[in-house]
PDB file of N, CA and C in Angstrom:
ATOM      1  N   UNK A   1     163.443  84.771  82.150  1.00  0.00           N
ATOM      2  CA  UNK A   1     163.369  85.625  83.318  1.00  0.00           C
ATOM      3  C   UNK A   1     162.235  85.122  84.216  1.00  0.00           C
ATOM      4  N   UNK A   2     162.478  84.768  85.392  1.00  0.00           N
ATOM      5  CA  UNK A   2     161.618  84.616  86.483  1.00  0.00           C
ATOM      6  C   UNK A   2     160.286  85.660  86.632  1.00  0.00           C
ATOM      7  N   UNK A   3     159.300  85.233  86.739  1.00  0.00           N
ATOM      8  CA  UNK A   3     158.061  85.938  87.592  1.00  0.00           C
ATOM      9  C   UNK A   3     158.149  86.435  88.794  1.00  0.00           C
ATOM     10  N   UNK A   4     158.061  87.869  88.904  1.00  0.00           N
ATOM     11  CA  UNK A   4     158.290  88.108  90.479  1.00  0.00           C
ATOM     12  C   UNK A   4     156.771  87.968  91.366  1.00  0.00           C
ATOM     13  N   UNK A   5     156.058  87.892  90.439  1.00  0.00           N
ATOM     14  CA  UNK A   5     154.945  87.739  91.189  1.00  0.00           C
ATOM     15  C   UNK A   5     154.029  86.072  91.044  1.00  0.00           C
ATOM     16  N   UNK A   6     152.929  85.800  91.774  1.00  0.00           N
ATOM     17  CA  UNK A   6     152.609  84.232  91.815  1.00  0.00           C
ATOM     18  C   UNK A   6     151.444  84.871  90.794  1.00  0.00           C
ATOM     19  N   UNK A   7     150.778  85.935  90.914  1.00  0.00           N
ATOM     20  CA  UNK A   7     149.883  86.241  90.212  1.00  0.00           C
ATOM     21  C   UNK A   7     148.506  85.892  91.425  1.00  0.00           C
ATOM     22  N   UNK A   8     146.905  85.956  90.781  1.00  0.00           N
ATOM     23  CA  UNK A   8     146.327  86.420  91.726  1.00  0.00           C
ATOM     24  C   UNK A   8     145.970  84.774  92.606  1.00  0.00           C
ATOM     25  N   UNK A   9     145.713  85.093  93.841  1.00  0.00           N
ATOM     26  CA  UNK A   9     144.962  83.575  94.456  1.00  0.00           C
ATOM     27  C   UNK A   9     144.025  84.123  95.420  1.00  0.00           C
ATOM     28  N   UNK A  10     143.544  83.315  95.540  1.00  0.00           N
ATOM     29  CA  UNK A  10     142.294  83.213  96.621  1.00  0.00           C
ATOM     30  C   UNK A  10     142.756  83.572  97.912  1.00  0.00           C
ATOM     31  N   UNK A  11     141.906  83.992  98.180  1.00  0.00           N
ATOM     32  CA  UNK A  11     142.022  84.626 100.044  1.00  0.00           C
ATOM     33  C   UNK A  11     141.396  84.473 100.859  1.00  0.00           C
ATOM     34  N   UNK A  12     141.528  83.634 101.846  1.00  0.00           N
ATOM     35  CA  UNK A  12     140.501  82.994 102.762  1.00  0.00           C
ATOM     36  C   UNK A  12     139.919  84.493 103.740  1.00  0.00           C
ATOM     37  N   UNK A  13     138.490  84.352 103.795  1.00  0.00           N
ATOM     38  CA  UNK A  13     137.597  85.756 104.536  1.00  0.00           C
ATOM     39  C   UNK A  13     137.494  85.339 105.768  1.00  0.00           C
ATOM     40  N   UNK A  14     138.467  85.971 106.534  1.00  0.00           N
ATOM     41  CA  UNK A  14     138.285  85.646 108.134  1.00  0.00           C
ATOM     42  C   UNK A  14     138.776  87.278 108.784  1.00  0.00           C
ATOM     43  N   UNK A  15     137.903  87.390 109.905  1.00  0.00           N
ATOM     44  CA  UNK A  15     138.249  88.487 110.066  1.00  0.00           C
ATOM     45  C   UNK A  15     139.370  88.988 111.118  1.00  0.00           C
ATOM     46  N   UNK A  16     139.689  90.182 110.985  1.00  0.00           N
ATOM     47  CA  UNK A  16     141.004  90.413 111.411  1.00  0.00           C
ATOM     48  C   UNK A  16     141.623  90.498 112.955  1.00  0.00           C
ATOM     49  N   UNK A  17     142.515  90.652 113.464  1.00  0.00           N
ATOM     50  CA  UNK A  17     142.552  90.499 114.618  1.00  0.00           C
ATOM     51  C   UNK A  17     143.117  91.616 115.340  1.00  0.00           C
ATOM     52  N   UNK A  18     144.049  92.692 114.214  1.00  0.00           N
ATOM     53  CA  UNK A  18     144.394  93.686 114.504  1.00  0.00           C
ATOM     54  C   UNK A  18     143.314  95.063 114.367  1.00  0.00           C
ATOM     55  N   UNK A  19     143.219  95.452 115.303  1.00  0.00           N
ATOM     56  CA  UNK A  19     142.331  96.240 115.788  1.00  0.00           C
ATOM     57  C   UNK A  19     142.277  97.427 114.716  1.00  0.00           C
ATOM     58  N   UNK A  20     143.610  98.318 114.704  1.00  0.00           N
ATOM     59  CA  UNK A  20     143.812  99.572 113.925  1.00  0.00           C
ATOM     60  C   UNK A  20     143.843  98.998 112.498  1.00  0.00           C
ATOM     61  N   UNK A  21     144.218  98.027 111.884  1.00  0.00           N
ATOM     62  CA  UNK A  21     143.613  97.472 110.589  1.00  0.00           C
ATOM     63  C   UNK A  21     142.129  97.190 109.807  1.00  0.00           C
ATOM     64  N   UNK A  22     141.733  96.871 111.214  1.00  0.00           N
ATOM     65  CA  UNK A  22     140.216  96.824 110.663  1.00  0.00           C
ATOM     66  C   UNK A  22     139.448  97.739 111.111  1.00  0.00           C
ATOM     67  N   UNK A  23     139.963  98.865 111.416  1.00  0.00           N
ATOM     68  CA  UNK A  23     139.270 100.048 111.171  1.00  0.00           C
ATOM     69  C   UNK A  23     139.665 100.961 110.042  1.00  0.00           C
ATOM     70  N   UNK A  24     140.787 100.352 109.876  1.00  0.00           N
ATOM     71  CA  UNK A  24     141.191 101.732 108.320  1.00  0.00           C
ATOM     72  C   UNK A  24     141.070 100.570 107.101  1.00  0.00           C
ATOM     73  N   UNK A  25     140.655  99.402 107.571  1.00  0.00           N
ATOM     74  CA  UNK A  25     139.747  98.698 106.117  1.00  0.00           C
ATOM     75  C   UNK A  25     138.100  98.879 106.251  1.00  0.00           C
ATOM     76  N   UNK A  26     137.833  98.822 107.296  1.00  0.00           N
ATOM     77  CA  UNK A  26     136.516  99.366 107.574  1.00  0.00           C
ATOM     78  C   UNK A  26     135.752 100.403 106.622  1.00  0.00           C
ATOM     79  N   UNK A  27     136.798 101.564 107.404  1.00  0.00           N
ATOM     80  CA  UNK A  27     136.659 103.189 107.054  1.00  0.00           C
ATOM     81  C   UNK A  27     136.704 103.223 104.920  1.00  0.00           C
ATOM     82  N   UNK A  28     137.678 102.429 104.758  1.00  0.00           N
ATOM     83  CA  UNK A  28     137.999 102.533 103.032  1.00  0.00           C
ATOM     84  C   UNK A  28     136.536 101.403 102.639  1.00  0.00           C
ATOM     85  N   UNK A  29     135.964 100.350 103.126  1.00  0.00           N
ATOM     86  CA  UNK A  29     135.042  99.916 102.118  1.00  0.00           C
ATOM     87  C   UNK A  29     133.848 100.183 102.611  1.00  0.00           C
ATOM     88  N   UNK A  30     133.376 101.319 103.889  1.00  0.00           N
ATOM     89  CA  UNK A  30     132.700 101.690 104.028  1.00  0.00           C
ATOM     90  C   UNK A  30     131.878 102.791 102.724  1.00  0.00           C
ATOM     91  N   UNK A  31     133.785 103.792 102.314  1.00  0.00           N
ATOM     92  CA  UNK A  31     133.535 104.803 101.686  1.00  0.00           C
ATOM     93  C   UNK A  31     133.360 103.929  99.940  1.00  0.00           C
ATOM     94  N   UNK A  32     133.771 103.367 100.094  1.00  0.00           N
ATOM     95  CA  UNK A  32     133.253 102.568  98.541  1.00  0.00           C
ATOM     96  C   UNK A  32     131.839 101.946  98.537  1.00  0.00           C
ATOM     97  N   UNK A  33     131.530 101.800  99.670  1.00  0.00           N
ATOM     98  CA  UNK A  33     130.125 101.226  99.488  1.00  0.00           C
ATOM     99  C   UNK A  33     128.726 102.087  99.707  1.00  0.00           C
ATOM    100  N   UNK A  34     129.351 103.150  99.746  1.00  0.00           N
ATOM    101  CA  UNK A  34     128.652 104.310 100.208  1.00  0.00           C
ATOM    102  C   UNK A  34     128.532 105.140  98.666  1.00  0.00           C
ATOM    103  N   UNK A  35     129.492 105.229  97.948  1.00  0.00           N
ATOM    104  CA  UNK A  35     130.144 105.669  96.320  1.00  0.00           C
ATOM    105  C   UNK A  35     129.471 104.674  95.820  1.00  0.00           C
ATOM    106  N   UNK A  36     129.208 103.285  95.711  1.00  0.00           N
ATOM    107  CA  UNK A  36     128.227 102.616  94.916  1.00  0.00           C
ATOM    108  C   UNK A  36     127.195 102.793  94.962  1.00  0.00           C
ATOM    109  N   UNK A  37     126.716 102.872  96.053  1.00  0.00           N
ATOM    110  CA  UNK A  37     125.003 103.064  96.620  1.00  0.00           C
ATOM    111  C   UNK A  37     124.636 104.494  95.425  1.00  0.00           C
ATOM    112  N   UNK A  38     125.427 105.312  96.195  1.00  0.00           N
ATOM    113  CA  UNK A  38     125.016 107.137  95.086  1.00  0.00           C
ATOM    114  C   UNK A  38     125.193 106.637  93.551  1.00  0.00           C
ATOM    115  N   UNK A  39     126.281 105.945  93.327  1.00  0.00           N
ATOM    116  CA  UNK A  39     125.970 106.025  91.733  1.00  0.00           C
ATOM    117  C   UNK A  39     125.567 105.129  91.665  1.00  0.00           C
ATOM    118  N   UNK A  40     124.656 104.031  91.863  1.00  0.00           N
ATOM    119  CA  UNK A  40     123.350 103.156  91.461  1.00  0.00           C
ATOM    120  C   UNK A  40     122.142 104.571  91.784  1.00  0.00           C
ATOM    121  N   UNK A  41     122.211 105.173  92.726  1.00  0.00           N
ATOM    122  CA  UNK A  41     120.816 106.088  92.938  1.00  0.00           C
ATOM    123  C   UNK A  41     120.557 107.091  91.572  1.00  0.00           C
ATOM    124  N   UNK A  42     122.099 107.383  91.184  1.00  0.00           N
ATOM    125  CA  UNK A  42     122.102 108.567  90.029  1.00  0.00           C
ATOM    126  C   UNK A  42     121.849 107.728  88.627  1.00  0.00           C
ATOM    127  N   UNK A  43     122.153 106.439  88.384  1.00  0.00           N
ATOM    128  CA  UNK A  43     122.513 105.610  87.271  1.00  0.00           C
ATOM    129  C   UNK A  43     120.910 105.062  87.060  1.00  0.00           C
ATOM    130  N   UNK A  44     120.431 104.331  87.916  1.00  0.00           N
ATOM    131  CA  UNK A  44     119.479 103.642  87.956  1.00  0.00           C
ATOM    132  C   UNK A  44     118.125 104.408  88.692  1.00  0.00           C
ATOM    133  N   UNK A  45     118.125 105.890  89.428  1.00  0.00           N
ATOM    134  CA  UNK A  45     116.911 105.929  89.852  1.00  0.00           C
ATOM    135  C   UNK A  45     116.811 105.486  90.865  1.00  0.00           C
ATOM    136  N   UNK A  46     117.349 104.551  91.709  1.00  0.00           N
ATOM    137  CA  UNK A  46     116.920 103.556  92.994  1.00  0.00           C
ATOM    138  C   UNK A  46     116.859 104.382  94.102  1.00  0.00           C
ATOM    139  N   UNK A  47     116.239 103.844  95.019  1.00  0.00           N
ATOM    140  CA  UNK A  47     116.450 104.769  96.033  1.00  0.00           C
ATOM    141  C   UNK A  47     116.880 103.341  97.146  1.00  0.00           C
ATOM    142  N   UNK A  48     117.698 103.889  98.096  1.00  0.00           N
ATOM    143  CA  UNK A  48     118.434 102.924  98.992  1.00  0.00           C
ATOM    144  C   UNK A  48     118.842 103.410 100.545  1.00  0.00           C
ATOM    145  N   UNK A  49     118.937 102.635 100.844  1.00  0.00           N
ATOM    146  CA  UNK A  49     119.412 102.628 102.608  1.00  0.00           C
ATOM    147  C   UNK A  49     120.127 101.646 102.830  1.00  0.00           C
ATOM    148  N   UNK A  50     121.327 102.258 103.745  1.00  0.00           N
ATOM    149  CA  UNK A  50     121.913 101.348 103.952  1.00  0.00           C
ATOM    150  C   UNK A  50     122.660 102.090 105.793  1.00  0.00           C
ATOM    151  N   UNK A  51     122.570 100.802 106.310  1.00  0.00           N
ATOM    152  CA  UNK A  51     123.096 101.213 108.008  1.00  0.00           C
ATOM    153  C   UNK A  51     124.058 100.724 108.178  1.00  0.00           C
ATOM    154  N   UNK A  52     125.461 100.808 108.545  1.00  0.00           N
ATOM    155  CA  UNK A  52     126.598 100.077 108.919  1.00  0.00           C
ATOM    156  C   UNK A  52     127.055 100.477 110.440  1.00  0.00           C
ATOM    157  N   UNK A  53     127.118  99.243 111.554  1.00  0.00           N
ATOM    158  CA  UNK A  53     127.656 100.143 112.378  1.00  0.00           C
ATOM    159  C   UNK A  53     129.135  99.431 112.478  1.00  0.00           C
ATOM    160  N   UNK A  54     130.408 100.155 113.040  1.00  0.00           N
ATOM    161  CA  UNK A  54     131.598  99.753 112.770  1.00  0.00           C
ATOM    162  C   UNK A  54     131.792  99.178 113.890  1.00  0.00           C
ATOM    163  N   UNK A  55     132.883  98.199 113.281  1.00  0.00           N
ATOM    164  CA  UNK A  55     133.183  96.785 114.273  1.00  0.00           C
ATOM    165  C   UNK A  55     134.309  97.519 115.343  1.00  0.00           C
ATOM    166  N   UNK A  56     134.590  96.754 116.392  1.00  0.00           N
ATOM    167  CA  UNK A  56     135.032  97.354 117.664  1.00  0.00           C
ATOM    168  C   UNK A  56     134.575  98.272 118.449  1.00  0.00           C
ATOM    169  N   UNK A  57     135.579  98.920 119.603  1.00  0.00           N
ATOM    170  CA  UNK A  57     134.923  99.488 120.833  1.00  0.00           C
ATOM    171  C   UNK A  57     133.764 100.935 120.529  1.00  0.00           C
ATOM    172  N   UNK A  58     134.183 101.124 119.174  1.00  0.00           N
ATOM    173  CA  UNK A  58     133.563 102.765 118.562  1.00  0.00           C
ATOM    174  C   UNK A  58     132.362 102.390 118.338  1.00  0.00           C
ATOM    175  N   UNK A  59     131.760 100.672 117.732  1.00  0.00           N
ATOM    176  CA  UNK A  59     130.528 100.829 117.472  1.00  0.00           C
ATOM    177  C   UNK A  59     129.808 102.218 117.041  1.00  0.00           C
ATOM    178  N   UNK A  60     130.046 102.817 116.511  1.00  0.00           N
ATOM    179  CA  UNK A  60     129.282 104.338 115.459  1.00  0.00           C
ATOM    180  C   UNK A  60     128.558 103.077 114.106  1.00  0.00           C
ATOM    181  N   UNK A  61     127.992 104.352 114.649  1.00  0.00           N
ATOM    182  CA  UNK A  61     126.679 103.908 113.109  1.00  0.00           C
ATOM    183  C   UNK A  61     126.881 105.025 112.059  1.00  0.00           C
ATOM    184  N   UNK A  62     126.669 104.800 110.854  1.00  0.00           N
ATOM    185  CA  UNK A  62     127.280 105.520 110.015  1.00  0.00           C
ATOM    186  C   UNK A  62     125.807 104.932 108.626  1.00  0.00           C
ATOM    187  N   UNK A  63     125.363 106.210 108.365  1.00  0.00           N
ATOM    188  CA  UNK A  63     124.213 105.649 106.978  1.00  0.00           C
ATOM    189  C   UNK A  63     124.370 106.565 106.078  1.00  0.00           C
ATOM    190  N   UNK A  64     123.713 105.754 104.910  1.00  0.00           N
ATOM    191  CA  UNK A  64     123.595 106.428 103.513  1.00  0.00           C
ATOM    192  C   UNK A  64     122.476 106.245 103.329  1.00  0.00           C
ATOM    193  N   UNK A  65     121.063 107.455 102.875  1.00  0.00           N
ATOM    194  CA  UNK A  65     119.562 107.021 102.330  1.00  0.00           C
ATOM    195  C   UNK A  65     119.806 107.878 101.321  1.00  0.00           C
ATOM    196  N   UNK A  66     118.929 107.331 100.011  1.00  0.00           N
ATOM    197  CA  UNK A  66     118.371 108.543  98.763  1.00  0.00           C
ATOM    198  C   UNK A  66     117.401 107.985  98.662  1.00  0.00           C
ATOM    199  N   UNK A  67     116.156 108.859  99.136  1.00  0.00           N
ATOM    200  CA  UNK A  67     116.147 109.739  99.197  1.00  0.00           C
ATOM    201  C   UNK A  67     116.096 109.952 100.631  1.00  0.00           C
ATOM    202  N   UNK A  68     116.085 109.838 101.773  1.00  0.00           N
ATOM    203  CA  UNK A  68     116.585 109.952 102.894  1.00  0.00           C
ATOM    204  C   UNK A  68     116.459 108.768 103.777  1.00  0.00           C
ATOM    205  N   UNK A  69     117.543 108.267 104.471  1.00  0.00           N
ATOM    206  CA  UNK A  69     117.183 106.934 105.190  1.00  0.00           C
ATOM    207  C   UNK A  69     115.697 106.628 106.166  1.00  0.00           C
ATOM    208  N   UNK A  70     115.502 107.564 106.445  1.00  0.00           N
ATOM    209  CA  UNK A  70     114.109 107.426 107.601  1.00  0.00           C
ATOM    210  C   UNK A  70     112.947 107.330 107.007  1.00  0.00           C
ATOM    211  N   UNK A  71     112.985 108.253 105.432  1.00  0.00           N
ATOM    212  CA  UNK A  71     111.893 107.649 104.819  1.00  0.00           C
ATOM    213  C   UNK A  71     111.599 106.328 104.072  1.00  0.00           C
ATOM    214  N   UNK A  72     112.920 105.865 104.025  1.00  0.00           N
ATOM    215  CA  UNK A  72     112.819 104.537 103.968  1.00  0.00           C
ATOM    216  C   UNK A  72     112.557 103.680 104.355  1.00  0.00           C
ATOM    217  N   UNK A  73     113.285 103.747 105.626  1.00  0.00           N
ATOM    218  CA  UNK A  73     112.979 102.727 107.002  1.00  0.00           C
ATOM    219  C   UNK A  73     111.755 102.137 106.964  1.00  0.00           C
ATOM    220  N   UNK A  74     110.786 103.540 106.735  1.00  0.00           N
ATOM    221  CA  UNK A  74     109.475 103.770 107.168  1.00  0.00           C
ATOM    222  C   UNK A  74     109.116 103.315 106.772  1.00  0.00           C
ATOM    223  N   UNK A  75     109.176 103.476 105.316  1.00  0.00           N
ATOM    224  CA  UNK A  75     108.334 102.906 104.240  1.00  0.00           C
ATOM    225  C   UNK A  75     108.743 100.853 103.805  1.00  0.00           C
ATOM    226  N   UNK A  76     109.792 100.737 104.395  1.00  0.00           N
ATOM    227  CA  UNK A  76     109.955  98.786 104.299  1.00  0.00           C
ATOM    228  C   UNK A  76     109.237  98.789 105.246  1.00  0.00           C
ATOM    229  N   UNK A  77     109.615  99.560 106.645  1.00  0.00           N
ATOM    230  CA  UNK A  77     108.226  99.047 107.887  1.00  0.00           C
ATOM    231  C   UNK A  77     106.613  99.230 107.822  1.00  0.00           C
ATOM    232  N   UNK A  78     106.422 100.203 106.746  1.00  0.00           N
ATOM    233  CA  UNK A  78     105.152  99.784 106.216  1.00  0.00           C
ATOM    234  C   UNK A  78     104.232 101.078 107.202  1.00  0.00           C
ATOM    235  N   UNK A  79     105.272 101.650 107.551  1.00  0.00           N
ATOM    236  CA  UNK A  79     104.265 103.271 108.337  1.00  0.00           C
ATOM    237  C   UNK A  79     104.034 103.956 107.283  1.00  0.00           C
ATOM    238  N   UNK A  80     103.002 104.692 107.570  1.00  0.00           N
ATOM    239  CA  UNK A  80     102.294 105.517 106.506  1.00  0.00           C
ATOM    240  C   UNK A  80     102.837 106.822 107.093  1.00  0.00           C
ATOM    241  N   UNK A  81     103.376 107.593 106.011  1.00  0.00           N
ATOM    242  CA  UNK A  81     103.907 109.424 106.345  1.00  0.00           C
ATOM    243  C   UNK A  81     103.187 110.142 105.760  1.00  0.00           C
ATOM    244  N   UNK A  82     103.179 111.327 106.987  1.00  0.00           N
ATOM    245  CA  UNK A  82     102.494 112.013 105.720  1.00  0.00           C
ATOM    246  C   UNK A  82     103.154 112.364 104.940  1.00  0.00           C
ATOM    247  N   UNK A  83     102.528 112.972 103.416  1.00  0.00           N
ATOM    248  CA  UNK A  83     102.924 113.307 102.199  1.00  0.00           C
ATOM    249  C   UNK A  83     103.816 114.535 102.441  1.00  0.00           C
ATOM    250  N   UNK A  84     104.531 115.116 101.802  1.00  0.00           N
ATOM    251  CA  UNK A  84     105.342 116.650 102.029  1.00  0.00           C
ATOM    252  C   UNK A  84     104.270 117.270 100.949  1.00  0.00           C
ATOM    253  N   UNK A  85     104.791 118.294 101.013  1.00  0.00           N
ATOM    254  CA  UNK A  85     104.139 118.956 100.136  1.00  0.00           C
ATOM    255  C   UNK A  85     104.211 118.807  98.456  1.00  0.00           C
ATOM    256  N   UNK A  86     103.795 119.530  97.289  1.00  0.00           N
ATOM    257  CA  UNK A  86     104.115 119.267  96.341  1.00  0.00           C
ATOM    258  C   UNK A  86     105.019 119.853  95.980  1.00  0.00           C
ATOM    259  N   UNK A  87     105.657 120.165  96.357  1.00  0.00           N
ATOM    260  CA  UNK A  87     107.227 120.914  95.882  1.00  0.00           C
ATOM    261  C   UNK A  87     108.029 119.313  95.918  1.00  0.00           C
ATOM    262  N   UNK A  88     107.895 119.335  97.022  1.00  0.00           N
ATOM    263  CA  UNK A  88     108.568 117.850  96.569  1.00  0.00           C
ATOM    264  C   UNK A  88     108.881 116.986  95.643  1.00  0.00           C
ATOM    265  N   UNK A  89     110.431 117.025  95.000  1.00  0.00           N
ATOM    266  CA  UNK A  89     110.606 116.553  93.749  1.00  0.00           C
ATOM    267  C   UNK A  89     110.377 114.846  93.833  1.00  0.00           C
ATOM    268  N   UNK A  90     110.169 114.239  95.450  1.00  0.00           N
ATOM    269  CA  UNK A  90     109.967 112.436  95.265  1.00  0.00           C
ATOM    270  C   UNK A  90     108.799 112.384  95.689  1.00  0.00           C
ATOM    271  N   UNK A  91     107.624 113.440  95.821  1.00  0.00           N
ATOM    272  CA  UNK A  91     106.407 113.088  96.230  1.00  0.00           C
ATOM    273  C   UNK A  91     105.791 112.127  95.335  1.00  0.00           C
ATOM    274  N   UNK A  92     105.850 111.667  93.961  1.00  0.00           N
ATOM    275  CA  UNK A  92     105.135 111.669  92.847  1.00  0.00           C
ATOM    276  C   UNK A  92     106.151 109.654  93.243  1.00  0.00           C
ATOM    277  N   UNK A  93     107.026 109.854  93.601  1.00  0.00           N
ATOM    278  CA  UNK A  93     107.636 108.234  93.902  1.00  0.00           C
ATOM    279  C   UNK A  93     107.115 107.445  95.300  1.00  0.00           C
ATOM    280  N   UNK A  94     106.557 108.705  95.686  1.00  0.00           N
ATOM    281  CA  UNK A  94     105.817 107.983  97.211  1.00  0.00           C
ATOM    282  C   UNK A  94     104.406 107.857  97.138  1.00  0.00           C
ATOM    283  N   UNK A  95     104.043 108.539  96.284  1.00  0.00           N
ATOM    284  CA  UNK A  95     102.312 108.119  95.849  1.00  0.00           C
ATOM    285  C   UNK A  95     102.526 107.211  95.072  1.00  0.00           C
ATOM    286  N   UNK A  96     103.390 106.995  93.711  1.00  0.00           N
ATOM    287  CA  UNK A  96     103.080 105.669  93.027  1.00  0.00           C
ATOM    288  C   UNK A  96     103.340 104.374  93.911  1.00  0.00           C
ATOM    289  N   UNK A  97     104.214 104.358  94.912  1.00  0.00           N
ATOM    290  CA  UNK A  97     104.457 103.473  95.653  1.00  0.00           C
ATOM    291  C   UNK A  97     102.919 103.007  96.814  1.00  0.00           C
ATOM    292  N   UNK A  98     102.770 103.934  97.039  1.00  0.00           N
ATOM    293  CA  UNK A  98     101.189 103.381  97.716  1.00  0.00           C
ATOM    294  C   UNK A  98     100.278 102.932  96.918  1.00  0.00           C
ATOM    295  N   UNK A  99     100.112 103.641  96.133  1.00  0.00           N
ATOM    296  CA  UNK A  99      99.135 103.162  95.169  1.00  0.00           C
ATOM    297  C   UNK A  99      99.432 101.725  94.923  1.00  0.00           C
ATOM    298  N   UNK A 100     100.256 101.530  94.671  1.00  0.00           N
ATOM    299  CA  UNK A 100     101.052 100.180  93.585  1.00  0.00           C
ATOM    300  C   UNK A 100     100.405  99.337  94.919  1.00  0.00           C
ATOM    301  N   UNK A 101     100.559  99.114  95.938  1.00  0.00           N
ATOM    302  CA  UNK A 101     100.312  97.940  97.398  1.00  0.00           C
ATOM    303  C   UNK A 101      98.725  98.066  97.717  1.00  0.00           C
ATOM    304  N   UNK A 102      98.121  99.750  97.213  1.00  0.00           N
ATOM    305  CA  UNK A 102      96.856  99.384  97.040  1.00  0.00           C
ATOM    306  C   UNK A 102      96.183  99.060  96.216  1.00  0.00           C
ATOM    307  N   UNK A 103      96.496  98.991  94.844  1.00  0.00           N
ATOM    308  CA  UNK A 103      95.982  97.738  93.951  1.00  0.00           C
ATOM    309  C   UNK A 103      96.237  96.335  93.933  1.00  0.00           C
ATOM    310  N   UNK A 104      97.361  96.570  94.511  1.00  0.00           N
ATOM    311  CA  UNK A 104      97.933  94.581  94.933  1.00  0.00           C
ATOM    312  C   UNK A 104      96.757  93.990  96.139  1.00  0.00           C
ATOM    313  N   UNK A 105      96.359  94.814  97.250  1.00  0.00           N
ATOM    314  CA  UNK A 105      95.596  94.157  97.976  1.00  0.00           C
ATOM    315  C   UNK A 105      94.505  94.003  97.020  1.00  0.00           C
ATOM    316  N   UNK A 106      93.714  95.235  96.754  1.00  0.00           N
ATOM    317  CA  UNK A 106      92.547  95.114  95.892  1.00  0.00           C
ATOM    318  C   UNK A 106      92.118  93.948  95.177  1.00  0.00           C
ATOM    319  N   UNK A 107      93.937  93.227  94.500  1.00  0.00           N
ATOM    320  CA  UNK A 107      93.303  92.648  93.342  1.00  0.00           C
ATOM    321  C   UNK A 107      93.532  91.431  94.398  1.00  0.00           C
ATOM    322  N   UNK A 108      94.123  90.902  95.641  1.00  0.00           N
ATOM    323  CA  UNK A 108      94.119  89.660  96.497  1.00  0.00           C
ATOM    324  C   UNK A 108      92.484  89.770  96.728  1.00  0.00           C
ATOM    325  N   UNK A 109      91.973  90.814  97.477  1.00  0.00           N
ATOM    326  CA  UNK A 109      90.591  90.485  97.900  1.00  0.00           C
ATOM    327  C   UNK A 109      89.857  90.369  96.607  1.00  0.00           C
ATOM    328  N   UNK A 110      89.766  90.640  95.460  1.00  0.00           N
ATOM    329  CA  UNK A 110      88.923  90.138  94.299  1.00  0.00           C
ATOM    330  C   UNK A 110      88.767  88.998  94.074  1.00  0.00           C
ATOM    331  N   UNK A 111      90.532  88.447  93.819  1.00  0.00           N
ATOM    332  CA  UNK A 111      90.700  87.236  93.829  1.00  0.00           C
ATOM    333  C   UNK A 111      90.315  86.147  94.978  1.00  0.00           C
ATOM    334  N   UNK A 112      89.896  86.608  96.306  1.00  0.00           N
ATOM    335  CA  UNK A 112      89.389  85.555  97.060  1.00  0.00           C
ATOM    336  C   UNK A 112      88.263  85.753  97.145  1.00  0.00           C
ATOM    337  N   UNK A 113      87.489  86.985  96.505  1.00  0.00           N
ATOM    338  CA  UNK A 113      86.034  87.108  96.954  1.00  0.00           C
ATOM    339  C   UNK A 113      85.375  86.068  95.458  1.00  0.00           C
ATOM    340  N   UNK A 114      85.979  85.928  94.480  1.00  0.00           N
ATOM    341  CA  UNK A 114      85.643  85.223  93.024  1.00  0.00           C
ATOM    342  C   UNK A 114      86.289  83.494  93.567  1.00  0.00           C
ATOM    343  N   UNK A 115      87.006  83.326  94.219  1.00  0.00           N
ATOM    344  CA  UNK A 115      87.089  82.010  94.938  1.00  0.00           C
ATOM    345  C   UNK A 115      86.003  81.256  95.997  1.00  0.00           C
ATOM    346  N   UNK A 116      85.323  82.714  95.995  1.00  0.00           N
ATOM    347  CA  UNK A 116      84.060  81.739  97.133  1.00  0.00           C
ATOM    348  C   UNK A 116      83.199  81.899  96.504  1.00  0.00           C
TER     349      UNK A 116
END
């Protein structure tokens, strides 16, 4: 009996030309990549950001942060926030995180002040 199928092959990544296609492939691996991000955040703890804006005339921006995208932003751009209060169940992930960059400088200037 014949194979009705070739089975799997490679697929050259070029992007599409039909407009309403690549928005309802868009829209579907947007929502999968949005479903990975949360369960790496729930699985692993991570916290993440991610910005997509969609291709064609709609250009919309569309994000996912845990624990919220802006405090993220902030924090790769290296602005200092203030703290929330202590109710805050990620306050205790935003102080170890400062801390952690202020012992890293600490120990650079040791290390160049024991170099001279």
């Amino acid at each position: 009996m014949a194979r009705l199928s070739r089975g799997r092959k490679k697929v050259e990544i070029v992007k599409m030309k039909n407009e309403s296609n690549m928005q309802v492939t868009f829209s579907k691996h947007r929502a999968g990549l949005f479903k990975k991000a949360s369960e790496l955040c729930t699985l692993c703890g991570a916290e993440i950001a991610i910005v997509v804006f969609s291709p064609g005339k709609a250009n919309k921006v569309y994000s996912f942060g845990h624990p919220s995208v802006e405090l993220l932003v902030d924090r790769f751009l290296g602005r200092d926030l203030p703290l929330r209060n202590d109710d805050d169940r990620h306050n205790h992930l935003i102080r170890a995180q400062r801390n952690s960059g202020q012992r890293g400088l600490n120990k650079e200037v040791m290390d160049m002040q024991e170099s001279f």
